[in-house]
C-alpha atoms as a PDB file:
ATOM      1  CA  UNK A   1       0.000   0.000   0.000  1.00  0.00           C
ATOM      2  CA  UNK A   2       3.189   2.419   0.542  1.00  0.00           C
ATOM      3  CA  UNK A   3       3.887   1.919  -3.040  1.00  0.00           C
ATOM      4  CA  UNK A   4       0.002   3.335  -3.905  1.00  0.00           C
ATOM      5  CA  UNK A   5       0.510   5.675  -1.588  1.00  0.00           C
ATOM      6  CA  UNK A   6       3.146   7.394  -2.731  1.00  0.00           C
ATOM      7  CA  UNK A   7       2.165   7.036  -6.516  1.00  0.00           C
ATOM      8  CA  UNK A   8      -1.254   9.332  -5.520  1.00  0.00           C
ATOM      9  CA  UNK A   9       1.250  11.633  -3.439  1.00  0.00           C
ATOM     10  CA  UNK A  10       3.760  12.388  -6.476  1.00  0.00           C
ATOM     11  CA  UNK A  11       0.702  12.302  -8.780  1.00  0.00           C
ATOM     12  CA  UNK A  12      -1.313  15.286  -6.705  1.00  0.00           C
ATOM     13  CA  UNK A  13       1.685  17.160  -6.258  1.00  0.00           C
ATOM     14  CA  UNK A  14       2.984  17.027 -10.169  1.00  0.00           C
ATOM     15  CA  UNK A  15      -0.748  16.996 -12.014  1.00  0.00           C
ATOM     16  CA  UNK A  16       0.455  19.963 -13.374  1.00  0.00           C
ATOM     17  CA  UNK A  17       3.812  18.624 -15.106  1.00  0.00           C
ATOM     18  CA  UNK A  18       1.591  15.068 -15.690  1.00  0.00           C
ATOM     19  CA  UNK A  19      -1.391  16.621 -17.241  1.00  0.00           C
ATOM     20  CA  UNK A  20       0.192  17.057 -20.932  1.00  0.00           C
ATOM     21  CA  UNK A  21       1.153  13.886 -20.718  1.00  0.00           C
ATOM     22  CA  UNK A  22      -1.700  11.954 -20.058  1.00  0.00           C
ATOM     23  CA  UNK A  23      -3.564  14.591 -22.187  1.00  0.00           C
ATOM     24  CA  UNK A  24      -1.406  13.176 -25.320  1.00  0.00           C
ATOM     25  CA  UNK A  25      -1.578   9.663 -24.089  1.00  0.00           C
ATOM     26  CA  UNK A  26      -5.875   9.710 -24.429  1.00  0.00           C
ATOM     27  CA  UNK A  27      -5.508  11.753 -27.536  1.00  0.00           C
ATOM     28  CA  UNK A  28      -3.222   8.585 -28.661  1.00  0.00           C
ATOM     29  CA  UNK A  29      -5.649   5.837 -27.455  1.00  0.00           C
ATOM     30  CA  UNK A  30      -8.595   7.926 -29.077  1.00  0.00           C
ATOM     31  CA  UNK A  31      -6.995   7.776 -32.615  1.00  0.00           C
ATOM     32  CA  UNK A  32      -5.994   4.399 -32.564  1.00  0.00           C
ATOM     33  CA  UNK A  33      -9.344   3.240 -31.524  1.00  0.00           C
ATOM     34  CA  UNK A  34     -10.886   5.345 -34.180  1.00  0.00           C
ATOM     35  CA  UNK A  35      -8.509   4.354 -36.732  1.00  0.00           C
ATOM     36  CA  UNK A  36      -8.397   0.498 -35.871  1.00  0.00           C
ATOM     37  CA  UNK A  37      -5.090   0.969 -35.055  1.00  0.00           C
ATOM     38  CA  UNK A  38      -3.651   2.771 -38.043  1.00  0.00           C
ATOM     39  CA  UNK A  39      -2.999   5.577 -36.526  1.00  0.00           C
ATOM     40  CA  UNK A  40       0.130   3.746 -34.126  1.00  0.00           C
ATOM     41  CA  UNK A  41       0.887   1.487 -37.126  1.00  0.00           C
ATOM     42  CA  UNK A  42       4.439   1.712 -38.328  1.00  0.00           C
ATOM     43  CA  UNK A  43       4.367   3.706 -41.235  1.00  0.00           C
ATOM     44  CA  UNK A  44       2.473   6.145 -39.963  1.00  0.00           C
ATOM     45  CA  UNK A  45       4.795   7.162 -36.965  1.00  0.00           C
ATOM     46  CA  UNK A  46       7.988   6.972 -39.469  1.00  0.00           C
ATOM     47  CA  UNK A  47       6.138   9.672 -41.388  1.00  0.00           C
ATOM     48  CA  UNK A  48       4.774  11.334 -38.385  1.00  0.00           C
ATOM     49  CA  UNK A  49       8.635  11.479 -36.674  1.00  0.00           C
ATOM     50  CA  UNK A  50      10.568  12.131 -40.057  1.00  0.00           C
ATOM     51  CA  UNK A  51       8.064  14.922 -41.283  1.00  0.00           C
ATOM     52  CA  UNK A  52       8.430  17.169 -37.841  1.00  0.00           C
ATOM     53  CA  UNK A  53      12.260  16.995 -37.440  1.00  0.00           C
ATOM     54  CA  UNK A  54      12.271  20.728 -38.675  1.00  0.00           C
ATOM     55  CA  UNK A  55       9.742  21.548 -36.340  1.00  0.00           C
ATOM     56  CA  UNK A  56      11.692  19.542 -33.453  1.00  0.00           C
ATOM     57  CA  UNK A  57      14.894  21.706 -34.075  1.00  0.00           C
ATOM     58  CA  UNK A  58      12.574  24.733 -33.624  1.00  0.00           C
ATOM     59  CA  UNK A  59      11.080  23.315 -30.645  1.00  0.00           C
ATOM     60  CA  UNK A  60      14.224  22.585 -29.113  1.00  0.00           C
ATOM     61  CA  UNK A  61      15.662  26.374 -30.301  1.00  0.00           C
ATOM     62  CA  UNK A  62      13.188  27.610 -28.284  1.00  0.00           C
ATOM     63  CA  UNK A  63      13.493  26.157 -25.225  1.00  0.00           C
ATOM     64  CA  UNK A  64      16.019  28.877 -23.845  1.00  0.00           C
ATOM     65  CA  UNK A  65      13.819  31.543 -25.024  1.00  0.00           C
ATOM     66  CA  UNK A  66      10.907  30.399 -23.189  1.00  0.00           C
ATOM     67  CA  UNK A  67      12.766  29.557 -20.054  1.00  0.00           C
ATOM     68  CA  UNK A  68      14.004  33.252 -19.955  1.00  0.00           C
ATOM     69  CA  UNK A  69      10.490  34.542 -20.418  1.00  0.00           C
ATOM     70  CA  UNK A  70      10.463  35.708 -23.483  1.00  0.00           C
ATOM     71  CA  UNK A  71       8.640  34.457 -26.741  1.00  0.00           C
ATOM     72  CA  UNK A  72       9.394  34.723 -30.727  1.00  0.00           C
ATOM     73  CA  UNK A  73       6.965  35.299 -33.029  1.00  0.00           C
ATOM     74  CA  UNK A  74       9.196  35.693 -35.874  1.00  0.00           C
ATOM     75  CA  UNK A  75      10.994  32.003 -36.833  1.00  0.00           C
ATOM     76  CA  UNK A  76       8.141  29.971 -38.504  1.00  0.00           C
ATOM     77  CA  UNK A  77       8.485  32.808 -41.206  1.00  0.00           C
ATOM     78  CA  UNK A  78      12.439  33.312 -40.975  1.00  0.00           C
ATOM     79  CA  UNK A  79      12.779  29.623 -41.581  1.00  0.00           C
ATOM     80  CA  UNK A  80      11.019  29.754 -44.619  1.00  0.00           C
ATOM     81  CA  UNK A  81      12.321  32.604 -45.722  1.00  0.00           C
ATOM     82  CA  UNK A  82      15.984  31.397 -45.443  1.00  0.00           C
ATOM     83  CA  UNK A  83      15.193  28.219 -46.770  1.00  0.00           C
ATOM     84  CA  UNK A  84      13.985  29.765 -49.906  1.00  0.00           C
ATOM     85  CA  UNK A  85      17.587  31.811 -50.209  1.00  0.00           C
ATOM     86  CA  UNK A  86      19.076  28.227 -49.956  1.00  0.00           C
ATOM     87  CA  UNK A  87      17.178  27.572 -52.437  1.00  0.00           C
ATOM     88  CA  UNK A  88      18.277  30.471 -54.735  1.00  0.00           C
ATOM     89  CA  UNK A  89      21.917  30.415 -53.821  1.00  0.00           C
ATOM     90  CA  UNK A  90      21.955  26.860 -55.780  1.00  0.00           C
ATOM     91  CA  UNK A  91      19.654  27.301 -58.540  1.00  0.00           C
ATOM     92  CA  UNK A  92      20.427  30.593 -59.217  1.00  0.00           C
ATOM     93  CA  UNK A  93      23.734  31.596 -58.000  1.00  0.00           C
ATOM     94  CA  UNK A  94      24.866  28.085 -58.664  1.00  0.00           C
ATOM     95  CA  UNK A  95      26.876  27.890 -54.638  1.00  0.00           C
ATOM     96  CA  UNK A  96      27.762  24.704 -53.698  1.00  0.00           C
ATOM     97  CA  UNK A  97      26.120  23.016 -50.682  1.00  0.00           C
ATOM     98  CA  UNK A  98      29.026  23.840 -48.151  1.00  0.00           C
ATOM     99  CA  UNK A  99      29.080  27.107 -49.101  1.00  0.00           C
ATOM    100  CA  UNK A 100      25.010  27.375 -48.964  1.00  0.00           C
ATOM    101  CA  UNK A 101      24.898  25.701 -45.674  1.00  0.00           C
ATOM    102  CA  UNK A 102      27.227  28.268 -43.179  1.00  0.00           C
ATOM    103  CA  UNK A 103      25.516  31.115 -45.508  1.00  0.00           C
ATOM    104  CA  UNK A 104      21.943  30.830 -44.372  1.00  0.00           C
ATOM    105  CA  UNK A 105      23.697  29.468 -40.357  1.00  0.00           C
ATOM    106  CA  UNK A 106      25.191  32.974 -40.678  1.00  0.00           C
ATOM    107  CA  UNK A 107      22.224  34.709 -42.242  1.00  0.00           C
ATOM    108  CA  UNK A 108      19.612  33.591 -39.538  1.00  0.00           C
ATOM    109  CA  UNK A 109      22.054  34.621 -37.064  1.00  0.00           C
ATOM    110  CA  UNK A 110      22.146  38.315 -38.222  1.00  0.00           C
ATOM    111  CA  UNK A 111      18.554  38.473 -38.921  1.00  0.00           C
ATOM    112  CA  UNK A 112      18.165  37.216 -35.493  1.00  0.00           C
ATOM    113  CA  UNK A 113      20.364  40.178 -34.223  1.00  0.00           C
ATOM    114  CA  UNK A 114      18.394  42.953 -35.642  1.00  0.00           C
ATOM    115  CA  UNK A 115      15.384  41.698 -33.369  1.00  0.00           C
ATOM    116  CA  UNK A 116      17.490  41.071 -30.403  1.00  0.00           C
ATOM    117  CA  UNK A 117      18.317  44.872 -30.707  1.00  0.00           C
ATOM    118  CA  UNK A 118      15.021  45.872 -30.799  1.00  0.00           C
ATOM    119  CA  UNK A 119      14.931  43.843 -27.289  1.00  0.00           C
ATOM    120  CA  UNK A 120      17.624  43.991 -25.463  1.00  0.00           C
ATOM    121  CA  UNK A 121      18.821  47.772 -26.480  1.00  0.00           C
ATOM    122  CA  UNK A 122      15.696  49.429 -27.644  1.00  0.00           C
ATOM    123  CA  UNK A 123      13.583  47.595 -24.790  1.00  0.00           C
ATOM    124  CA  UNK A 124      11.083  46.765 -26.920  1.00  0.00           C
ATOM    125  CA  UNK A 125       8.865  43.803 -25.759  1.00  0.00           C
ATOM    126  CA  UNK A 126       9.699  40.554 -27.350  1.00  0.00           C
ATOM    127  CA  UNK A 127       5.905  39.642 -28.657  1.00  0.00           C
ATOM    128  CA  UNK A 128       6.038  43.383 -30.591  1.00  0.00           C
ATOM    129  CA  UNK A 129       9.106  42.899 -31.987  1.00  0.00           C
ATOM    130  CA  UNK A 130       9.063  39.225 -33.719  1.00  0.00           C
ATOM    131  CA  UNK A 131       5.462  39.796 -34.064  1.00  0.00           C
ATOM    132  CA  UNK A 132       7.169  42.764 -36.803  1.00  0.00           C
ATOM    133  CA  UNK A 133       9.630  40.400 -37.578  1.00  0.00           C
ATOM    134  CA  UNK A 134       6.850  37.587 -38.263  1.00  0.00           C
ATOM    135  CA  UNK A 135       5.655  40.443 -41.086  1.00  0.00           C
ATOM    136  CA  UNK A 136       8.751  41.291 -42.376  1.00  0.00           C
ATOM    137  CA  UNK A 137       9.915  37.343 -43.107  1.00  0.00           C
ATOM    138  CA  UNK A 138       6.759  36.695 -44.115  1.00  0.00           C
ATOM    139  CA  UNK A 139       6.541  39.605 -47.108  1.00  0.00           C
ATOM    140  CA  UNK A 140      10.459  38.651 -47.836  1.00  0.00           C
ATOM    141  CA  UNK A 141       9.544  35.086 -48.520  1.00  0.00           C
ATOM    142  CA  UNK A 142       6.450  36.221 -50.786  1.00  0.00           C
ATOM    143  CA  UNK A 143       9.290  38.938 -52.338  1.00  0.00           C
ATOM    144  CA  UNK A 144      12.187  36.669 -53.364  1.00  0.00           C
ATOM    145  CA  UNK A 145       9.555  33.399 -54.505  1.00  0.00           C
ATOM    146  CA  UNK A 146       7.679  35.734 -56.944  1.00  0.00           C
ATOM    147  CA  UNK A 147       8.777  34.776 -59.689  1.00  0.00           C
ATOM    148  CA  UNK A 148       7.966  31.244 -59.904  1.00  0.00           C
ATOM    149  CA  UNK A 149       5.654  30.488 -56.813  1.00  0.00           C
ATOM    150  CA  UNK A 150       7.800  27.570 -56.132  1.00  0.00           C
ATOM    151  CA  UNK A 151      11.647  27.057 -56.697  1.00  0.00           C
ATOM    152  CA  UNK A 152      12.804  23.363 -56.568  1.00  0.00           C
ATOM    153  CA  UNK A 153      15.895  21.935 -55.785  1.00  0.00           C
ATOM    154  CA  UNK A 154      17.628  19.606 -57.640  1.00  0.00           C
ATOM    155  CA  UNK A 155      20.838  18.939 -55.395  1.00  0.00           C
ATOM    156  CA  UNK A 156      20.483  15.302 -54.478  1.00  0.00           C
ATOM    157  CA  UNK A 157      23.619  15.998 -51.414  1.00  0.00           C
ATOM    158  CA  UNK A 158      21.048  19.129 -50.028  1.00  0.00           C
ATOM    159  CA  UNK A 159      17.473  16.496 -50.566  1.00  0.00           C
ATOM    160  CA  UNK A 160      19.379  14.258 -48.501  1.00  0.00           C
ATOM    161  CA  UNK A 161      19.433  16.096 -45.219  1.00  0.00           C
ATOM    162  CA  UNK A 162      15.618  15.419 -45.160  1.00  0.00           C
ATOM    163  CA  UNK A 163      15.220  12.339 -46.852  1.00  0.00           C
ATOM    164  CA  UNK A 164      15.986   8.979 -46.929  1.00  0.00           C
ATOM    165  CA  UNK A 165      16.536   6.474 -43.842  1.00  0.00           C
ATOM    166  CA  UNK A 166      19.182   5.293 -41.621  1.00  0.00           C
ATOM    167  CA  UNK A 167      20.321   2.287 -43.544  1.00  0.00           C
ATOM    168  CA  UNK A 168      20.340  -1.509 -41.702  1.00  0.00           C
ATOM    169  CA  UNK A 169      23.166  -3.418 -40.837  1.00  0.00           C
ATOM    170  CA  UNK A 170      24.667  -5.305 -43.234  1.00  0.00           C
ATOM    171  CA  UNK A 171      24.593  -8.834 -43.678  1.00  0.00           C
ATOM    172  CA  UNK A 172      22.476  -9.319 -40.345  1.00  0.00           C
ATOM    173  CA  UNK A 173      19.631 -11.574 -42.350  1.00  0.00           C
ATOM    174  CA  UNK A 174      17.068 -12.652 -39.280  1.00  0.00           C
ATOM    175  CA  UNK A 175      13.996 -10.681 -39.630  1.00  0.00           C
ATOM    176  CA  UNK A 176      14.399  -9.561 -42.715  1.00  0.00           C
ATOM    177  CA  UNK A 177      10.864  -7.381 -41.642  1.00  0.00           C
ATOM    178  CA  UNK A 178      12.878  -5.502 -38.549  1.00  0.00           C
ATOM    179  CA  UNK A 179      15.314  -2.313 -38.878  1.00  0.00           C
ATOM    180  CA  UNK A 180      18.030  -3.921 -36.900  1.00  0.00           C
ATOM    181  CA  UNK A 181      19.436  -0.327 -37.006  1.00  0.00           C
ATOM    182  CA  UNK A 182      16.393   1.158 -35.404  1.00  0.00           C
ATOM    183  CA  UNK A 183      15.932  -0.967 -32.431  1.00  0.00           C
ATOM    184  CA  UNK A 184      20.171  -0.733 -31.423  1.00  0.00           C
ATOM    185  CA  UNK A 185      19.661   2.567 -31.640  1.00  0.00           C
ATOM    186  CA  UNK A 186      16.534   2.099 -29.601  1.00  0.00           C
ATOM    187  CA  UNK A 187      18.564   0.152 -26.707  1.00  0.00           C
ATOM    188  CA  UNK A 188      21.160   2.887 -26.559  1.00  0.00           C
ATOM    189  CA  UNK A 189      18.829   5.671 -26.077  1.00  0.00           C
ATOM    190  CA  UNK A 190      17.261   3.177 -23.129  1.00  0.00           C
ATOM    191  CA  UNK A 191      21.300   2.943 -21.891  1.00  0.00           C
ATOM    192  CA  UNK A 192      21.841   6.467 -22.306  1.00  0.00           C
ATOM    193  CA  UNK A 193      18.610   7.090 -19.997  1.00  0.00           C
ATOM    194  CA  UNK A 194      18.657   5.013 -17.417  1.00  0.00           C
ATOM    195  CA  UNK A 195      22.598   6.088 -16.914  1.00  0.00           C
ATOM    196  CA  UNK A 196      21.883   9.437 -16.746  1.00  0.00           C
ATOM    197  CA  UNK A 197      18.525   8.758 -14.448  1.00  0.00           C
ATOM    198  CA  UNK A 198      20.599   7.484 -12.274  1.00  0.00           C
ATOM    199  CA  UNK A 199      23.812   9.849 -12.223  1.00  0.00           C
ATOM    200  CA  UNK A 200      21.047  12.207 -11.387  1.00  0.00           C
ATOM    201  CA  UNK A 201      19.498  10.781  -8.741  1.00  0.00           C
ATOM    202  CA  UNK A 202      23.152   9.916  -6.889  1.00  0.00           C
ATOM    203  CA  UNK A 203      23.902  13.866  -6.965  1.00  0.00           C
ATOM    204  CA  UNK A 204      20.654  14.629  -5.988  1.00  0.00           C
ATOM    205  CA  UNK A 205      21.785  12.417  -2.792  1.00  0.00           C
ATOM    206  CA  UNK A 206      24.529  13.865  -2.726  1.00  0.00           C
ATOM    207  CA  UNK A 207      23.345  17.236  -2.431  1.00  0.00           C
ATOM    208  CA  UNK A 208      21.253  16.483  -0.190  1.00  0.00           C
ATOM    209  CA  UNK A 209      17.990  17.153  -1.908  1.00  0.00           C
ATOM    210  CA  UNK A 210      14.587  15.024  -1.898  1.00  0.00           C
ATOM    211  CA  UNK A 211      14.444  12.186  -4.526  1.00  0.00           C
ATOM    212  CA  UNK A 212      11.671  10.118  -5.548  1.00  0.00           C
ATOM    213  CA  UNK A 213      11.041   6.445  -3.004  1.00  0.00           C
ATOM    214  CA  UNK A 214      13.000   4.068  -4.528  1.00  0.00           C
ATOM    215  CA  UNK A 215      10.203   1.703  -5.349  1.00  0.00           C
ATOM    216  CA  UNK A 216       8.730   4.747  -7.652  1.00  0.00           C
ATOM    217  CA  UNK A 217      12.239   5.458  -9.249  1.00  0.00           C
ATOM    218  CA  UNK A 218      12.599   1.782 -10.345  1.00  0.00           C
ATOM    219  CA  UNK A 219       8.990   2.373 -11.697  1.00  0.00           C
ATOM    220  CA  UNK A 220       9.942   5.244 -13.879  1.00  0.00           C
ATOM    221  CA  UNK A 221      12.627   3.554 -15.456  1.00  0.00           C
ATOM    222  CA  UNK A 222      11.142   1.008 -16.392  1.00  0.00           C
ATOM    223  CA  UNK A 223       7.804   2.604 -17.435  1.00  0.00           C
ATOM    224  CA  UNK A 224      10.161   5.096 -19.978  1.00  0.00           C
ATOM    225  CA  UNK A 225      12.430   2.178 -20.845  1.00  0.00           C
ATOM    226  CA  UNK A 226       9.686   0.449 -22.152  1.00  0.00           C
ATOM    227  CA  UNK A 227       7.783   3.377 -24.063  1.00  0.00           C
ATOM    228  CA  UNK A 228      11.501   3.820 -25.872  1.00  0.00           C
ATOM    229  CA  UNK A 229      11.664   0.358 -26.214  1.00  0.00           C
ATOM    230  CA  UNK A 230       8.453   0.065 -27.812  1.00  0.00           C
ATOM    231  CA  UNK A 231       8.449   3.149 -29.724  1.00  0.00           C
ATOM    232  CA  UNK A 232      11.569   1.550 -31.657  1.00  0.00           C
ATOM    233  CA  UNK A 233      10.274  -1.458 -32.165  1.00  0.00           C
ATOM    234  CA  UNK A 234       7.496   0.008 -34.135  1.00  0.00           C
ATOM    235  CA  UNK A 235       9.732   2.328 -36.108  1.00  0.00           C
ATOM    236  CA  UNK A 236      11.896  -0.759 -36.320  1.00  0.00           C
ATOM    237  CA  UNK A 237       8.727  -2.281 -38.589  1.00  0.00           C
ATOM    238  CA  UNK A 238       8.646   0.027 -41.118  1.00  0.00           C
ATOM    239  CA  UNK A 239      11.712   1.696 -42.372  1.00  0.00           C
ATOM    240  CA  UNK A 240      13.539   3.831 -39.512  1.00  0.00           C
ATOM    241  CA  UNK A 241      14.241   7.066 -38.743  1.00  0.00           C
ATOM    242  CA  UNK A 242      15.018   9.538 -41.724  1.00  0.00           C
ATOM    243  CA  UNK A 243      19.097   9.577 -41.699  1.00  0.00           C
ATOM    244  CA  UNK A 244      19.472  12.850 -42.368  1.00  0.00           C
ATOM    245  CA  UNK A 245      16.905  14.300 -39.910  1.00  0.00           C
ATOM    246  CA  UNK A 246      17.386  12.351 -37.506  1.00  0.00           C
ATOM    247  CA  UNK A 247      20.730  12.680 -36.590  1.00  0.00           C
ATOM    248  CA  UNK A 248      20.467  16.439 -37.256  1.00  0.00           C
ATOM    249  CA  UNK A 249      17.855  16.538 -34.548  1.00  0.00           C
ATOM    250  CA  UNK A 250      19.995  14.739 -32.031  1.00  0.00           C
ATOM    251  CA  UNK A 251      22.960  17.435 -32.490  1.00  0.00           C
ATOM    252  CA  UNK A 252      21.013  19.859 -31.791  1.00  0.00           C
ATOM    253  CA  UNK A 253      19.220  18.499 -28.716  1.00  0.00           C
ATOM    254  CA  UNK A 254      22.672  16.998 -27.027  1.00  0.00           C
ATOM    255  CA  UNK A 255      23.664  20.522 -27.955  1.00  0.00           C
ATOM    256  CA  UNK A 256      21.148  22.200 -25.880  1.00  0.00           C
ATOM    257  CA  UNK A 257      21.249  19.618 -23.128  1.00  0.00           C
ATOM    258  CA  UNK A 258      24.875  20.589 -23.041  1.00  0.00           C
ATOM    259  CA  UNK A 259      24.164  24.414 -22.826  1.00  0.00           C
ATOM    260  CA  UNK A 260      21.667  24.292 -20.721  1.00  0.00           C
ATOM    261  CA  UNK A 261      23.151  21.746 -17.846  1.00  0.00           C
ATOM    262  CA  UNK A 262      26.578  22.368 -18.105  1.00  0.00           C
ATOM    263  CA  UNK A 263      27.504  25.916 -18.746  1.00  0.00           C
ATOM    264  CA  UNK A 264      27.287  29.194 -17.281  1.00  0.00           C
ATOM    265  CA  UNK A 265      25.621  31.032 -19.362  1.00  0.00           C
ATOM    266  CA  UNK A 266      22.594  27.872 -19.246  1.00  0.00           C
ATOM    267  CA  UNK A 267      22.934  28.299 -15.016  1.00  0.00           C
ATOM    268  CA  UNK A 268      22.417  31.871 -15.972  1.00  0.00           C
ATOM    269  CA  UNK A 269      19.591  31.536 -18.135  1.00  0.00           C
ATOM    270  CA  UNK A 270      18.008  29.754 -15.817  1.00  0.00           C
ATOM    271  CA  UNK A 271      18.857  32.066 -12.787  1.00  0.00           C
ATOM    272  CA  UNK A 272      16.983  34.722 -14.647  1.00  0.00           C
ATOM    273  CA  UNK A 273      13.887  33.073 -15.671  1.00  0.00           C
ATOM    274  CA  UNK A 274      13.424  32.096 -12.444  1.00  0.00           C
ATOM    275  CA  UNK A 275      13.958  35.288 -10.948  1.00  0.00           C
ATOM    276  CA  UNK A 276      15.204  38.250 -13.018  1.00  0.00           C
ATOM    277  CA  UNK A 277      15.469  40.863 -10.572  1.00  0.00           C
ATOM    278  CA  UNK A 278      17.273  38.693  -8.137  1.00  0.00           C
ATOM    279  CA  UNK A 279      19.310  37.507 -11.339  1.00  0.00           C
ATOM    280  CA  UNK A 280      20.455  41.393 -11.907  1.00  0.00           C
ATOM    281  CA  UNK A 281      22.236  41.797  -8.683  1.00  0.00           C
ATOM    282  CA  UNK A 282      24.496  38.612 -10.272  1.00  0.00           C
ATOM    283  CA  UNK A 283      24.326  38.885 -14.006  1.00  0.00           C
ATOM    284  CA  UNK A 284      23.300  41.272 -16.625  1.00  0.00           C
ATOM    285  CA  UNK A 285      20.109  40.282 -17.380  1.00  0.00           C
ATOM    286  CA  UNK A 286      20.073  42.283 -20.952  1.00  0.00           C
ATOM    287  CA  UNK A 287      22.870  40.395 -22.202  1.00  0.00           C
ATOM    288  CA  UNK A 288      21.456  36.656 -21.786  1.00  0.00           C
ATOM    289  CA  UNK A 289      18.435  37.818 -23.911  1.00  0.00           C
ATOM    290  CA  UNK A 290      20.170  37.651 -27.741  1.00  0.00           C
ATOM    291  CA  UNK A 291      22.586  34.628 -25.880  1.00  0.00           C
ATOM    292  CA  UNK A 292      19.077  32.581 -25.326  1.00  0.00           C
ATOM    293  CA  UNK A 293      18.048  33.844 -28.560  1.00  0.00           C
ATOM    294  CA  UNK A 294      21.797  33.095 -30.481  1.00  0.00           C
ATOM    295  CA  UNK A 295      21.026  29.542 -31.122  1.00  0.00           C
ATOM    296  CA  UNK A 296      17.266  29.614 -32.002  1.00  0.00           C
ATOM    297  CA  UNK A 297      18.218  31.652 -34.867  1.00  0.00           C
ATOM    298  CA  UNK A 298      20.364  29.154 -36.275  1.00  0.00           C
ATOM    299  CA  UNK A 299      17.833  26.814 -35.440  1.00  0.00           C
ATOM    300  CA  UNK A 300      15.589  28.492 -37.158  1.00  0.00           C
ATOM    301  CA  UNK A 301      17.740  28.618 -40.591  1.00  0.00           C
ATOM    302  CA  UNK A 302      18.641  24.674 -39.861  1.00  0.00           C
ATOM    303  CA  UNK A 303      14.773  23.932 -39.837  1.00  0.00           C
ATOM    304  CA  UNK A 304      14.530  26.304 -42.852  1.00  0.00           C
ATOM    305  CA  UNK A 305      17.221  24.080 -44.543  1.00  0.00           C
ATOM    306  CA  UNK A 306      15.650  20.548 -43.224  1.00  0.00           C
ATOM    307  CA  UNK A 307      11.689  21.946 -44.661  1.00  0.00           C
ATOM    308  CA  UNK A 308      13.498  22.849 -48.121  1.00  0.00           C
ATOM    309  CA  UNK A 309      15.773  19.907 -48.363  1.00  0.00           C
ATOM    310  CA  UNK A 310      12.409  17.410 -47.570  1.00  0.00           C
ATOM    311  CA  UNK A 311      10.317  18.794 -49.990  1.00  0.00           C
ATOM    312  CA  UNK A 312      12.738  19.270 -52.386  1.00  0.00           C
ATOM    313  CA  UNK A 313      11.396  22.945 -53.189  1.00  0.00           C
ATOM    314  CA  UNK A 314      10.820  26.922 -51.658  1.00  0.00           C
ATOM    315  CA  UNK A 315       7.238  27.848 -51.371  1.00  0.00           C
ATOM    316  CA  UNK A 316       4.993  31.113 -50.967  1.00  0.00           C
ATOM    317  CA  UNK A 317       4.062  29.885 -47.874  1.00  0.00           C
ATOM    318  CA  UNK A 318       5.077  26.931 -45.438  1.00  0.00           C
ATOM    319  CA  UNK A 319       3.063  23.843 -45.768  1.00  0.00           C
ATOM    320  CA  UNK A 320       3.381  20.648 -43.642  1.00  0.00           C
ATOM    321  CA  UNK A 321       6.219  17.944 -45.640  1.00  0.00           C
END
């Protein structure tokens, strides 16, 4: 009873933080049901992961943004706008791919500068200014696709960084059915997790700070072992994970797991969205605005890159791959 008891005690406390989650997990069930089980079959979650690895590097680009309370209108439109000048620096300017590829890095970085002055120097609010910015991108990428509507790309090396999968292991013959590939990566992500669960947990100890009962810690690894386990086994029965995607997405995230947990200027980041008047007495607060802000720009030109390079083409506007 212990064990129950403590499950309702952690759940009443965290509702908040569990809420989203069980939210998506009866929004699952409901479309599986209604589907006959389409919807979780394993084509249809290879298409669902490989088609919103552009949105996942934005996602993740964001994250420091967010935690330092401010918001950015501005990069759904900047990504598509960049991606279209990729597009144009190899059809028409005829630039190779690693020239292209640090161009439009470097161009959503200075785009992403002239809004953090507007911040950060000019003190205007975040929403106003990328809410201009959101505008501006948005007219740009209606500006330089004009001519055409649509401008497609016929570089197979920059198609490739949103299509095609991660291939299987050679000469492994048994299920012939199964991405071998898929489901090692699969068990090192479950490695990877339950390590760092538990590295966690020890200097959480060793701090001195609460952890979860044991009984309930043993529970959540297991419980998230087994969602990664089965979530590659189902990608395993199709074809993968896109190769170029996917591996671009996992950069970027052990990137920001990096910045964010093991630097200053994360600790600082998070010092002053938790408490930015406290945070001034220690750090300049103005500063760590465009820092947060640095790498979502070049987020937002890598998702620019990722949208263009899966649909092989610029548009007028955005669509879903």
């Amino acid at each position: 009873m212990s064990f129950l008891s403590d499950v309702r005690k952690i759940f009443r406390e965290n509702i908040r933080d569990y809420g989203m989650f069980i939210a998506l997990g009866v929004i699952w069930l409901i479309f599986a049901i209604t589907t006959d089980g389409l919807f979780i079959s394993s084509r249809n979650l290879v298409n669902l992961v490989n088609q919103t690895g552009y949105i996942a590097v934005l996602a993740v680009g964001m994250t420091l943004v967010i935690v330092i309370r401010h918001i950015d209108l501005s990069v759904g439109f900047l990504a598509g706008f960049l991606g279209a000048v990729a597009a144009i620096a190899m059809v028409s300017w005829n630039l190779p791919v690693w020239v292209v590829i640090p161009l439009i890095m470097v161009f959503g970085i200075i785009a992403g500068l002239v809004t953090s002055f507007l911040v950060a120097v000019l003190g205007i609010p975040a929403f106003v200014a990328t809410l201009a910015g959101w505008l501006g991108y948005r007219g740009a990428l209606q500006l330089v696709t004009r001519a055409t509507g649509t401008i497609i790309i016929p570089n197979e090396a920059f198609n490739a960084l949103g299509n095609g999968f991660i291939p299987d292991f050679p000469g492994l013959t048994f299920w012939p059915e199964i991405h071998k590939a898929t489901l090692f990566l699969g068990l090192i992500s479950i490695i990877l997790y339950v390590s760092s669960a538990i590295r966690s947990r020890q200097k959480r100890g060793n701090d001195h700070i609460d952890n979860l009962p044991l009984p309930i810690f043993i529970f959540q690894l297991v419980f998230f072992s087994a969602l990664i386990g089965g979530g590659s086994w189902i990608l395993a029965g199709y074809q993968g994970f896109d190769r170029g995607q996917a591996v671009i997405v996992l950069v970027v995230v052990l990137a920001y797991d990096f910045i964010a947990r093991r630097t200053v200027l994360g600790r600082h980041i998070y010092a002053v969205g938790g408490n930015p008047e406290a945070a001034e007495l220690v750090v300049s607060v103005s500063r760590k605005s465009p820092m947060s802000s640095l790498a979502l720009w070049a987020c937002s030109a890598l998702s620019g890159m990722l949208f263009a390079a899966r649909t092989r083409s610029a548009r007028r506007q955005p669509q879903p791959a």
